[in-house]
Protein backbone atom coordinates (compact mmCIF):
# COMPACT_ATOMS: atom_id res chain seq x y z
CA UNK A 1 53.84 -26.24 21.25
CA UNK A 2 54.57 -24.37 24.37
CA UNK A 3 51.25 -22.61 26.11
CA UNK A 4 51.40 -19.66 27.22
CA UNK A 5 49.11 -17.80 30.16
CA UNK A 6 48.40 -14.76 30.85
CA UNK A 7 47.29 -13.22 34.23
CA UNK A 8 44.24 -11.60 34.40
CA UNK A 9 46.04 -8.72 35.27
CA UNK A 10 48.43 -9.05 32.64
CA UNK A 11 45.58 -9.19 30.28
CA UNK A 12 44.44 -6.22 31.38
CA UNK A 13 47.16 -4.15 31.72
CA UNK A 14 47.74 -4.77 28.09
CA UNK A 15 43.85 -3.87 27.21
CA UNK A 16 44.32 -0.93 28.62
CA UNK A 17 47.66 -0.07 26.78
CA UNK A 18 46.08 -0.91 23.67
CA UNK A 19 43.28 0.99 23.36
CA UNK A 20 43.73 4.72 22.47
CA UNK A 21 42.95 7.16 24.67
CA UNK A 22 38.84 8.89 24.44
CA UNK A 23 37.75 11.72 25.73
CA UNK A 24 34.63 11.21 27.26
CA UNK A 25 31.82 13.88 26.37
CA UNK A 26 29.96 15.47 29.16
CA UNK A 27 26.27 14.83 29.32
CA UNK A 28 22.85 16.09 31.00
CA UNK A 29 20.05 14.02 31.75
CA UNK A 30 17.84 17.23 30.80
CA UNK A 31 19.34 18.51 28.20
CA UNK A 32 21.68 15.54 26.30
CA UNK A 33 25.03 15.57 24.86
CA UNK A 34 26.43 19.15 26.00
CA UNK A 35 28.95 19.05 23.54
CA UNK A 36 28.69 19.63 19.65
CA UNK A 37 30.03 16.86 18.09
CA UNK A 38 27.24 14.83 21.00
CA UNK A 39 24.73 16.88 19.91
CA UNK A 40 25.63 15.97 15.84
CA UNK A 41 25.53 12.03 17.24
CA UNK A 42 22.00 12.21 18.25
CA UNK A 43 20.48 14.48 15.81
CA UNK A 44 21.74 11.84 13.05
CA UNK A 45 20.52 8.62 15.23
CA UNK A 46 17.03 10.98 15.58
CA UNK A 47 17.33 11.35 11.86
CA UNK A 48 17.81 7.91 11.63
CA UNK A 49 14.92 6.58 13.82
CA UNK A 50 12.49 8.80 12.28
CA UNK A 51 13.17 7.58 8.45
CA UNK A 52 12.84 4.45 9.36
CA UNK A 53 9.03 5.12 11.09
CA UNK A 54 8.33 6.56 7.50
CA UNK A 55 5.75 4.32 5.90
CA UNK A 56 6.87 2.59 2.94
CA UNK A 57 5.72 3.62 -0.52
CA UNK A 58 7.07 1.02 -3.40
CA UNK A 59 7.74 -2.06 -1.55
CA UNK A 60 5.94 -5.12 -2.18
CA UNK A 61 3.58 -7.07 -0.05
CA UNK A 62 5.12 -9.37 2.70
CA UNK A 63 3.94 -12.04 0.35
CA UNK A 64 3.55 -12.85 -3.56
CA UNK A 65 1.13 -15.15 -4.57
CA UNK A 66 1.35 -16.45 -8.15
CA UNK A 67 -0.50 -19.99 -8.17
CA UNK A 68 -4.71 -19.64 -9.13
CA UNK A 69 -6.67 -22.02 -7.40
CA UNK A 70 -8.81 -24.02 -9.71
CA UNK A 71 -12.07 -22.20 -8.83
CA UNK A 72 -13.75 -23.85 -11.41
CA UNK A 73 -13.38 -26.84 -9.76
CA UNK A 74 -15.54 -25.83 -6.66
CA UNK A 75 -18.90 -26.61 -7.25
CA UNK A 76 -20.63 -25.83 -4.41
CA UNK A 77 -21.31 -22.06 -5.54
CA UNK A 78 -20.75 -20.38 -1.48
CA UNK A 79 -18.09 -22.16 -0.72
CA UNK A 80 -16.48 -21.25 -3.96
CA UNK A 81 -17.15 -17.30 -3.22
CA UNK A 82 -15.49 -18.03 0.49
CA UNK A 83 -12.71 -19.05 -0.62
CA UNK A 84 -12.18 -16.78 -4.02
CA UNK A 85 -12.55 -14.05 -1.19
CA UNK A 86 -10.06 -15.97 1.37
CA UNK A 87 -7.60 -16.07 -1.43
CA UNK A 88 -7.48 -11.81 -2.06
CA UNK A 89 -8.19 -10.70 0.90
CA UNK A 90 -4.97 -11.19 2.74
CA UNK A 91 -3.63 -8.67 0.00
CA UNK A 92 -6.43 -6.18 0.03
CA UNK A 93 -5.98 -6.09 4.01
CA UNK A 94 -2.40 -5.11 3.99
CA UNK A 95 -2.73 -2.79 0.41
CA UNK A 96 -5.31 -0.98 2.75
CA UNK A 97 -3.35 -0.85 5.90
CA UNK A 98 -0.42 0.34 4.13
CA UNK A 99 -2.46 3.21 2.74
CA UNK A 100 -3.48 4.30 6.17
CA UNK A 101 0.06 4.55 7.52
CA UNK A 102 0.38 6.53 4.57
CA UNK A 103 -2.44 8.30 5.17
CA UNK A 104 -1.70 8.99 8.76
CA UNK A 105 2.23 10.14 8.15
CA UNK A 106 0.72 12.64 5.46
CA UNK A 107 -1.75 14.17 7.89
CA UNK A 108 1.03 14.68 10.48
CA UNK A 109 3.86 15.92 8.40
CA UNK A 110 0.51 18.50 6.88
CA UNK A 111 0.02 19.76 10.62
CA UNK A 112 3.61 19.85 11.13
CA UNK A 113 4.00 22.31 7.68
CA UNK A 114 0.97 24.55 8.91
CA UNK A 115 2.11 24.93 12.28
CA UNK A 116 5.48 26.36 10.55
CA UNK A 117 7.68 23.89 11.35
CA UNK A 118 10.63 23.06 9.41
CA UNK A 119 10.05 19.56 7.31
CA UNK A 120 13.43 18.02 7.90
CA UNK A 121 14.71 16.46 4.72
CA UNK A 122 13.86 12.87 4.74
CA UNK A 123 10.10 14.35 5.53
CA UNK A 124 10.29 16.25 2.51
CA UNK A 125 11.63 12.75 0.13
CA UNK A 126 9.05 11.06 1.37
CA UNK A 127 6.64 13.97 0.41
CA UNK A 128 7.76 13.53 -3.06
CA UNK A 129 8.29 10.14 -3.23
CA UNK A 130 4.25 9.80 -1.91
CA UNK A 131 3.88 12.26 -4.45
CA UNK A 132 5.58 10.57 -7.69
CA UNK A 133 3.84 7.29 -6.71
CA UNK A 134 -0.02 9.07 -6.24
CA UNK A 135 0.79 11.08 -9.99
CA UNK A 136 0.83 14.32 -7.98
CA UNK A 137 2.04 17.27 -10.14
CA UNK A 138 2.00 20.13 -8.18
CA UNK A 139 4.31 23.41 -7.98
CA UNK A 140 4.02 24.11 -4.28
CA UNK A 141 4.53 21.75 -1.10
CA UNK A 142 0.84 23.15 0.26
CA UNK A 143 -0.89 21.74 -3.35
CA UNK A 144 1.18 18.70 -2.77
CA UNK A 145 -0.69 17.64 0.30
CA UNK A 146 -4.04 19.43 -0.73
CA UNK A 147 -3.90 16.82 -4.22
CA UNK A 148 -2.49 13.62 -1.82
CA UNK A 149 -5.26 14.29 0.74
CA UNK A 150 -7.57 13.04 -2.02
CA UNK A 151 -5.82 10.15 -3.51
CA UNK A 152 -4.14 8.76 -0.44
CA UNK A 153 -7.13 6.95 1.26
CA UNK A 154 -8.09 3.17 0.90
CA UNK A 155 -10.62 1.10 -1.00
CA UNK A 156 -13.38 -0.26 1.02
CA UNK A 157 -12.51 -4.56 0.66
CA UNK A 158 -15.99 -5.18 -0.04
CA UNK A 159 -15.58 -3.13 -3.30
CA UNK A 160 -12.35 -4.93 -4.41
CA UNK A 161 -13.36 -8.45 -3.78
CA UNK A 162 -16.96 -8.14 -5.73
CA UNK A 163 -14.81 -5.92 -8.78
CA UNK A 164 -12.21 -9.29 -8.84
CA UNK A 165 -14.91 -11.44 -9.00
CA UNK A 166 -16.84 -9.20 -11.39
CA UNK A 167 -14.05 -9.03 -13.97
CA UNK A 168 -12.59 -12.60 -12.85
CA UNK A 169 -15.63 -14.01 -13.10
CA UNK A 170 -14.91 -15.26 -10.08
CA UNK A 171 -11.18 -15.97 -10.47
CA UNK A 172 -11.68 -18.32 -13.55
CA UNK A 173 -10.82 -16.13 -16.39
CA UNK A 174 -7.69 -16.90 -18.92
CA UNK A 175 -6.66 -13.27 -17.47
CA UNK A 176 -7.13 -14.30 -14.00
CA UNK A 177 -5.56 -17.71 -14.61
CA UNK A 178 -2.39 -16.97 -17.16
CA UNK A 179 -2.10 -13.28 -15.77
CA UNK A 180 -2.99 -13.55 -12.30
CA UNK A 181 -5.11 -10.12 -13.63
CA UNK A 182 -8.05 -10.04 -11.83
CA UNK A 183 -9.60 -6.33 -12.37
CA UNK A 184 -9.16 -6.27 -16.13
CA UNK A 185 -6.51 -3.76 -16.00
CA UNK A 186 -4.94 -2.84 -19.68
CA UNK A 187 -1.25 -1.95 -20.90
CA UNK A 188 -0.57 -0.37 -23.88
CA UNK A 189 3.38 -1.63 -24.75
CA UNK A 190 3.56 -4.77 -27.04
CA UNK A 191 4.33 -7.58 -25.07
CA UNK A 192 3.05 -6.41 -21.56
CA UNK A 193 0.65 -8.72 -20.73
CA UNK A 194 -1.83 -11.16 -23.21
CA UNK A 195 -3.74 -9.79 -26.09
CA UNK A 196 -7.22 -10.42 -25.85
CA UNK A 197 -9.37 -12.68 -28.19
CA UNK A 198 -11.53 -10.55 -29.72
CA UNK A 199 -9.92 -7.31 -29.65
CA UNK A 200 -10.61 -5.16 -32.30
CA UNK A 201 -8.31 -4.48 -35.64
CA UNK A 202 -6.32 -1.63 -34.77
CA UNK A 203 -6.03 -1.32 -31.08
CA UNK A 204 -2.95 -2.12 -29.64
CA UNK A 205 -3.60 -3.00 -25.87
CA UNK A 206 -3.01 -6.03 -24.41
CA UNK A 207 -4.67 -7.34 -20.66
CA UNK A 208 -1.89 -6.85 -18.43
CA UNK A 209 0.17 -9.46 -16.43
CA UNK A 210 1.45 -9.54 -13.31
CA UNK A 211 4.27 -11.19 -11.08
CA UNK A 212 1.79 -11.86 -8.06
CA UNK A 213 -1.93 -11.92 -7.55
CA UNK A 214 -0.80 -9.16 -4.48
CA UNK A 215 0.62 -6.61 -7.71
CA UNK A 216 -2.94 -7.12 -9.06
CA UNK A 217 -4.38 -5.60 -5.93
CA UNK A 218 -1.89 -3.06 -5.52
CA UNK A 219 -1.94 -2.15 -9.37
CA UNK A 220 -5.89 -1.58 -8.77
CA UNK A 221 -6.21 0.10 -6.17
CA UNK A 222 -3.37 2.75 -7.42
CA UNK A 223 -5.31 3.06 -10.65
CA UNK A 224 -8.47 4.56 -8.72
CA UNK A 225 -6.50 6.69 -6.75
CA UNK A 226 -4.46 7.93 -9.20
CA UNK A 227 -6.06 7.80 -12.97
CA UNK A 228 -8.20 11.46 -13.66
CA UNK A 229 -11.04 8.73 -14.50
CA UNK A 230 -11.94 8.27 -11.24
CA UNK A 231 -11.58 12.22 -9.84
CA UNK A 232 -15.14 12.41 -8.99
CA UNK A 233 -14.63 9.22 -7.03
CA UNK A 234 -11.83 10.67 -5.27
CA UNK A 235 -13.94 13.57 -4.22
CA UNK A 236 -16.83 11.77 -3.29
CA UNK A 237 -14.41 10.20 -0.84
CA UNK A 238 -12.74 13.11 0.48
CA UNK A 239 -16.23 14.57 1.08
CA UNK A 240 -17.44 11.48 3.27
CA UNK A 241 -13.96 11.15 5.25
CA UNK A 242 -14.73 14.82 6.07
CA UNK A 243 -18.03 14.38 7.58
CA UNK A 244 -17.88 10.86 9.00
CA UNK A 245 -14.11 9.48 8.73
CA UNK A 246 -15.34 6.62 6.64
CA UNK A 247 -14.99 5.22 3.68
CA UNK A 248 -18.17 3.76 1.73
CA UNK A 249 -18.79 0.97 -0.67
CA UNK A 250 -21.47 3.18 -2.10
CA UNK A 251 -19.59 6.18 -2.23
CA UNK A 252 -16.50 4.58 -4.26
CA UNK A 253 -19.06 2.08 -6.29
CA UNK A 254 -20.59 5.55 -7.44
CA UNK A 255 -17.64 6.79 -8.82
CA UNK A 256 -17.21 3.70 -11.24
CA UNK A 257 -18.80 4.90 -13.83
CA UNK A 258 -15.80 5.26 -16.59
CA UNK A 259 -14.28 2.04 -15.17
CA UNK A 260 -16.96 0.16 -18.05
CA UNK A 261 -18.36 0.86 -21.17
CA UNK A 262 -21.80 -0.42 -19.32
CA UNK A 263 -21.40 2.88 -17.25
CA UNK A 264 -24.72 2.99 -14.95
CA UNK A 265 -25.33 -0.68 -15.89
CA UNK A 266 -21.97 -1.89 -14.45
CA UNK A 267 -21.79 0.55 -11.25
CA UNK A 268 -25.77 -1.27 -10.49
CA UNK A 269 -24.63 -5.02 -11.14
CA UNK A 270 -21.50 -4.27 -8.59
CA UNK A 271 -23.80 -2.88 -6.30
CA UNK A 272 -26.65 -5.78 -6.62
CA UNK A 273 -23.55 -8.03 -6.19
CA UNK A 274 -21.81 -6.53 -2.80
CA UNK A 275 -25.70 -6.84 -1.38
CA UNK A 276 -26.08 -10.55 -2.19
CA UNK A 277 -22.18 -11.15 -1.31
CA UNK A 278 -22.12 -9.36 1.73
CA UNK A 279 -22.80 -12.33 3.99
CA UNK A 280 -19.99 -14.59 2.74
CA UNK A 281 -17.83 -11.50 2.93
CA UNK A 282 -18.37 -10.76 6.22
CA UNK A 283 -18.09 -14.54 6.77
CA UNK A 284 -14.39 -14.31 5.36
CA UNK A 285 -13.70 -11.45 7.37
CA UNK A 286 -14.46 -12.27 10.55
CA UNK A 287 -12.62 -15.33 10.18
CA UNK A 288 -9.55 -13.98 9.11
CA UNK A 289 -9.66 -11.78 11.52
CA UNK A 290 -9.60 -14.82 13.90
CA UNK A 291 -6.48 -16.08 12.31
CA UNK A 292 -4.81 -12.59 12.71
CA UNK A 293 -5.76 -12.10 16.25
């Protein structure tokens, strides 16, 4: 085979011949791309960027959990809390943190829309995809964000570890186990998750399941955000961000009281629990936020 080289030269001589000729556009450092179809290039990279930095709505957690530890099997009753609150609380941190970043785009794009501004279009999808996911049904763009102010905020973690290990009995129930459901949470279509025991004749829900312990979390925390149930709660909450930019374990324990026929009952066992839990919790806490730092 013969070998043939090529000058440098040569090489790029026939580059050059090769590639078609471009017009360069003219640009200022203090202005940009002077011409129009340089301006239409960086409003769509802009457009671009700033879709991206929209928080995300429907994704999943970075992980999904389905195996249950065998809590059972701990007998040693604080070191079985520890790690029954080790095990959620990866999920309930990042369901949380989510909801800020949520929380945070919402209040800017609100400023943005009372300063009369123009929303640009992916602003306003994400508007009413936050809006479709939070059960918002509102006519005009201003009730949108007055409804989502309410319902896009977090859950304290305190309240949704002791409410998993309330209706988990401390991660140990068939639900918990078979359905990774730890929060009691019902469906209503046959088939969606197991059908309790002792259900009585003629109802038709079922304990739903999920595909991670993570959907559990997310699937409970949507359901107080979202379900008229809990509208009192919501307000409650609103009222404290408002005055102290905080969100309470008594303030969202308070607004429990249709989450259990006990009613009262129920919202004063949670609240006897988080005070005898709170240790361990804050135990788990500060260690994981060890491992995170």
């Amino acid at each position: 085979m013969k070998l043939v080289v090529r000058s440098l030269s040569a090489i790029a001589v026939a580059a050059a011949l090769a590639v078609p000729f471009v017009q360069f556009e003219a640009y200022d450092a203090a202005t940009g791309y002077t011409s129009e179809r340089g301006k239409a290039v960086a409003l769509k990279k802009n457009s671009r960027q700033q879709q991206q930095d929209l928080p995300a709505i429907y994704r999943r957690l970075s992980t999904r959990t389905q195996d249950v530890p065998d809590f059972a099997e701990i007998y040693d009753v604080n070191e079985r809390k520890r790690e029954f609150f080790a095990y959620l609380l990866p999920a309930i941190e990042e369901t949380n943190q989510r909801i800020l970043a949520q929380r945070e785009m919402l209040a800017t794009l609100h400023d943005k829309y009372r300063a009369g501004e123009t929303l640009s279009r992916e602003e306003r999808d994400w508007i009413s995809r936050l809006a479709d996911y939070y059960r918002v049904d509102a006519d005009s763009m201003q009730q949108r964000f007055q409804v989502l102010a309410r319902r896009v905020d977090i859950v304290p973690e305190t309240v949704v570890l002791i409410q998993a290990a309330n209706e988990s009995g401390w991660g140990t129930s068939r639900f918990a186990r078979e359905g990774l459901n730890f929060f009691g949470q019902w469906c209503w279509t046959e088939g969606c998750g197991i059908v309790p025991a002792a259900r009585p004749d003629g109802q038709v829900y079922e304990v739903r399941r999920f595909e991670s312990m993570e959907a559990s979390v997310v699937a409970f925390v949507r359901n107080l955000n979202t379900h008229f149930a809990y509208q009192e709660l919501r307000a409650m909450r609103l009222e404290e961000r408002q005055m102290d930019d905080r969100v309470s374990s008594d303030t969202i324990t308070a607004g429990l009281m249709s989450y259990s026929e006990r009613g009262q009952d129920y919202i004063d066992e949670l609240n006897q629990m988080i005070r005898i839990n709170q240790p361990i919790i804050e135990e788990v806490q500060s260690a994981w936020l060890d491992v995170g730092i």
